[in-house]
Every structure is written in structure tokens, then in C-alpha cells.
C-alpha atoms as a PDB file:
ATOM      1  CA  UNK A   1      21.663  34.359 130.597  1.00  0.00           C
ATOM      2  CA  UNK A   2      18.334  35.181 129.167  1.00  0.00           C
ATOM      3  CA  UNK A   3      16.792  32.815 126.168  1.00  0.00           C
ATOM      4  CA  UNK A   4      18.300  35.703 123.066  1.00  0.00           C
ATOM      5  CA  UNK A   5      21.471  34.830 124.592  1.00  0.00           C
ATOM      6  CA  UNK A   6      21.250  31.290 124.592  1.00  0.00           C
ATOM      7  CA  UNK A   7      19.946  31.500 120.905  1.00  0.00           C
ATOM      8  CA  UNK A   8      22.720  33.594 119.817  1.00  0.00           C
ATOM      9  CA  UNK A   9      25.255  30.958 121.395  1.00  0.00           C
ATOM     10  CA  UNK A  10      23.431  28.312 119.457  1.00  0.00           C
ATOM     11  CA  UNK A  11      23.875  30.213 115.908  1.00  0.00           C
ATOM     12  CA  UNK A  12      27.095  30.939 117.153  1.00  0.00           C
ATOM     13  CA  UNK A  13      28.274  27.522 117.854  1.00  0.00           C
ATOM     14  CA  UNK A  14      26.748  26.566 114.735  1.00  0.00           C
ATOM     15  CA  UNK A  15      28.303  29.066 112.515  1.00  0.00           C
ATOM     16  CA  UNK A  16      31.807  28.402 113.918  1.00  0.00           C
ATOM     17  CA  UNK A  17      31.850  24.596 113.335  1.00  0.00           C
ATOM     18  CA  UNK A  18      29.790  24.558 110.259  1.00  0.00           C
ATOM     19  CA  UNK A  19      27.000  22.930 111.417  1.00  0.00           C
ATOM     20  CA  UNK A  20      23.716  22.618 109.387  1.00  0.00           C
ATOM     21  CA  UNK A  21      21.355  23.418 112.221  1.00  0.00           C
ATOM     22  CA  UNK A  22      19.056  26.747 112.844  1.00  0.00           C
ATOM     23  CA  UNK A  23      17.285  27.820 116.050  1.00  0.00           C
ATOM     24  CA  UNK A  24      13.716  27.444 115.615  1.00  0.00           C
ATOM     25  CA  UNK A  25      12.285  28.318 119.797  1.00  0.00           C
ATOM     26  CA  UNK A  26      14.571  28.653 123.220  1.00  0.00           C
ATOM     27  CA  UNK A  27      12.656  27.913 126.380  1.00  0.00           C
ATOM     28  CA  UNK A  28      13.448  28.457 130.039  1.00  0.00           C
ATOM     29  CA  UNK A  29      13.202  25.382 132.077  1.00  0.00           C
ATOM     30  CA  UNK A  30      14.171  24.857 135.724  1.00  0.00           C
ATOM     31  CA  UNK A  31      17.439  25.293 135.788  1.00  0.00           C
ATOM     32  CA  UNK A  32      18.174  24.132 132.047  1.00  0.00           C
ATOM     33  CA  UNK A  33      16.850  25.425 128.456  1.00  0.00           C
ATOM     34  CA  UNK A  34      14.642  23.537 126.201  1.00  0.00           C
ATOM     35  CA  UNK A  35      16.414  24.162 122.462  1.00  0.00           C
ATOM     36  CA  UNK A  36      14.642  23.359 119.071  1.00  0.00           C
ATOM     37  CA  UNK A  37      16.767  23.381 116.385  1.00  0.00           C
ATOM     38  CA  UNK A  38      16.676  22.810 112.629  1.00  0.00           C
ATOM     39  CA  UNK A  39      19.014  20.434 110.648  1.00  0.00           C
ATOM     40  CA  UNK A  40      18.852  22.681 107.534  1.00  0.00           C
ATOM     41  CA  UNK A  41      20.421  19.789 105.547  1.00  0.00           C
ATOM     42  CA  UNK A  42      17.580  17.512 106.122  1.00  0.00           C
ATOM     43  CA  UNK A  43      14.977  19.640 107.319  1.00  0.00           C
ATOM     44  CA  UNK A  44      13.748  17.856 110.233  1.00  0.00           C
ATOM     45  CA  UNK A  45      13.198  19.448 113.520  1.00  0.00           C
ATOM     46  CA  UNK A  46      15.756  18.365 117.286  1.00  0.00           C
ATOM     47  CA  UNK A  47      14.800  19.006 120.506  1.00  0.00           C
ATOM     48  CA  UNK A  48      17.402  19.081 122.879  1.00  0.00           C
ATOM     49  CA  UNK A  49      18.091  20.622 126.938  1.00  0.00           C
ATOM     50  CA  UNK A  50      20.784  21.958 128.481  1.00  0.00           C
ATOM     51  CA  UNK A  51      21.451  22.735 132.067  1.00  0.00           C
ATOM     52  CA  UNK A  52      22.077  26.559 132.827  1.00  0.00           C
ATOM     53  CA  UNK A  53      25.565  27.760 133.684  1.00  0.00           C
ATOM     54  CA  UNK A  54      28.673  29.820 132.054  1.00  0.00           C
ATOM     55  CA  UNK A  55      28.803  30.205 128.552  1.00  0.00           C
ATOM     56  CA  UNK A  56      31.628  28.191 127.760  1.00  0.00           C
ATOM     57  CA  UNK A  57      29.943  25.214 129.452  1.00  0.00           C
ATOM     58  CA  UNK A  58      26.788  25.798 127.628  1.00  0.00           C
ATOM     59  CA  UNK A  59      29.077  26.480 124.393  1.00  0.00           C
ATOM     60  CA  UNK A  60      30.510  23.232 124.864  1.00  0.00           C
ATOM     61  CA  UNK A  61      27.567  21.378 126.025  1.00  0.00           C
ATOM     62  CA  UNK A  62      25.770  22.842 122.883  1.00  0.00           C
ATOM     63  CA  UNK A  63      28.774  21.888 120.469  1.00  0.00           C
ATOM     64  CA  UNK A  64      29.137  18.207 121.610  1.00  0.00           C
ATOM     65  CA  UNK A  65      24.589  17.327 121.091  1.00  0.00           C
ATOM     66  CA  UNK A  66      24.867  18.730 117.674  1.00  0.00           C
ATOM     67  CA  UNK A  67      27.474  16.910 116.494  1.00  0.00           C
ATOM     68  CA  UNK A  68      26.126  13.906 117.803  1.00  0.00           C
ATOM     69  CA  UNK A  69      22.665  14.560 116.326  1.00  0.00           C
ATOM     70  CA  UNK A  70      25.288  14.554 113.046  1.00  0.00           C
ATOM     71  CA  UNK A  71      26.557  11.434 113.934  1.00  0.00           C
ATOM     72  CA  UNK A  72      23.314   9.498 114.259  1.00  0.00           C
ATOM     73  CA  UNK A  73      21.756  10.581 111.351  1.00  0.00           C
ATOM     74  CA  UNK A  74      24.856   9.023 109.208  1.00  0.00           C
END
């Protein structure tokens, strides 16, 4: 997967669960990617990695540290 993929996955996973969050940058790191997102709600900036592999890993992976960022902040 290449970092357009990884950012489409993010808006993806974000659109489908109704999560207030926007990619802001995708970076390639070894063997994970560096994410910053955007919690649209509060507009305040998360960083975040996760390790390379198949989408639906990723997906999931993706899914489960935005929700959490959601469930900190309240």
C-alpha cells in the first residue's frame, strides 16, 4: 500500500463510523505509517502509527485508535 491508500482508508474508516477526524499528512515509516489526523469537532491535531499489513488489519487497527482518541477526550 502506498501513503494515498492509507489516507483514503483513514477517510474511509472515518466516514463509515462517523468519526470527526480528517487526514492532515501520511508518512512511510519502517514498516508502519506515521498518521496525522484532525478531530474536526475540537480542532486539535493526533498523531498516531500503524504497522503495515492487509487492509482489513490496518482498517481495524485504524478504527479501534480513533475511537479511543474519542474516548479520552470525554
Amino acid at each position: 500500500m502506498d501513503a494515498a491508500n492509507i489516507e483514503r482508508l483513514v477517510d474511509t474508516v472515518a466516514t463509515d463510523f462517523g468519526l470527526p477526524f480528517q487526514v492532515v499528512s501520511i508518512a512511510p515509516g519502517h514498516e508502519e505509517w506515521m498518521i496525522l489526523v484532525r478531530d474536526t469537532a475540537r480542532r486539535c491535531p493526533l498523531r498516531f502509527s500503524i504497522h503495515d499489513g492487509q487492509p482489513a488489519a490496518i482498517r481495524g487497527a485504524v478504527k479501534h485508535r480513533l475511537e479511543s482518541f474519542l474516548s479520552s477526550a470525554s
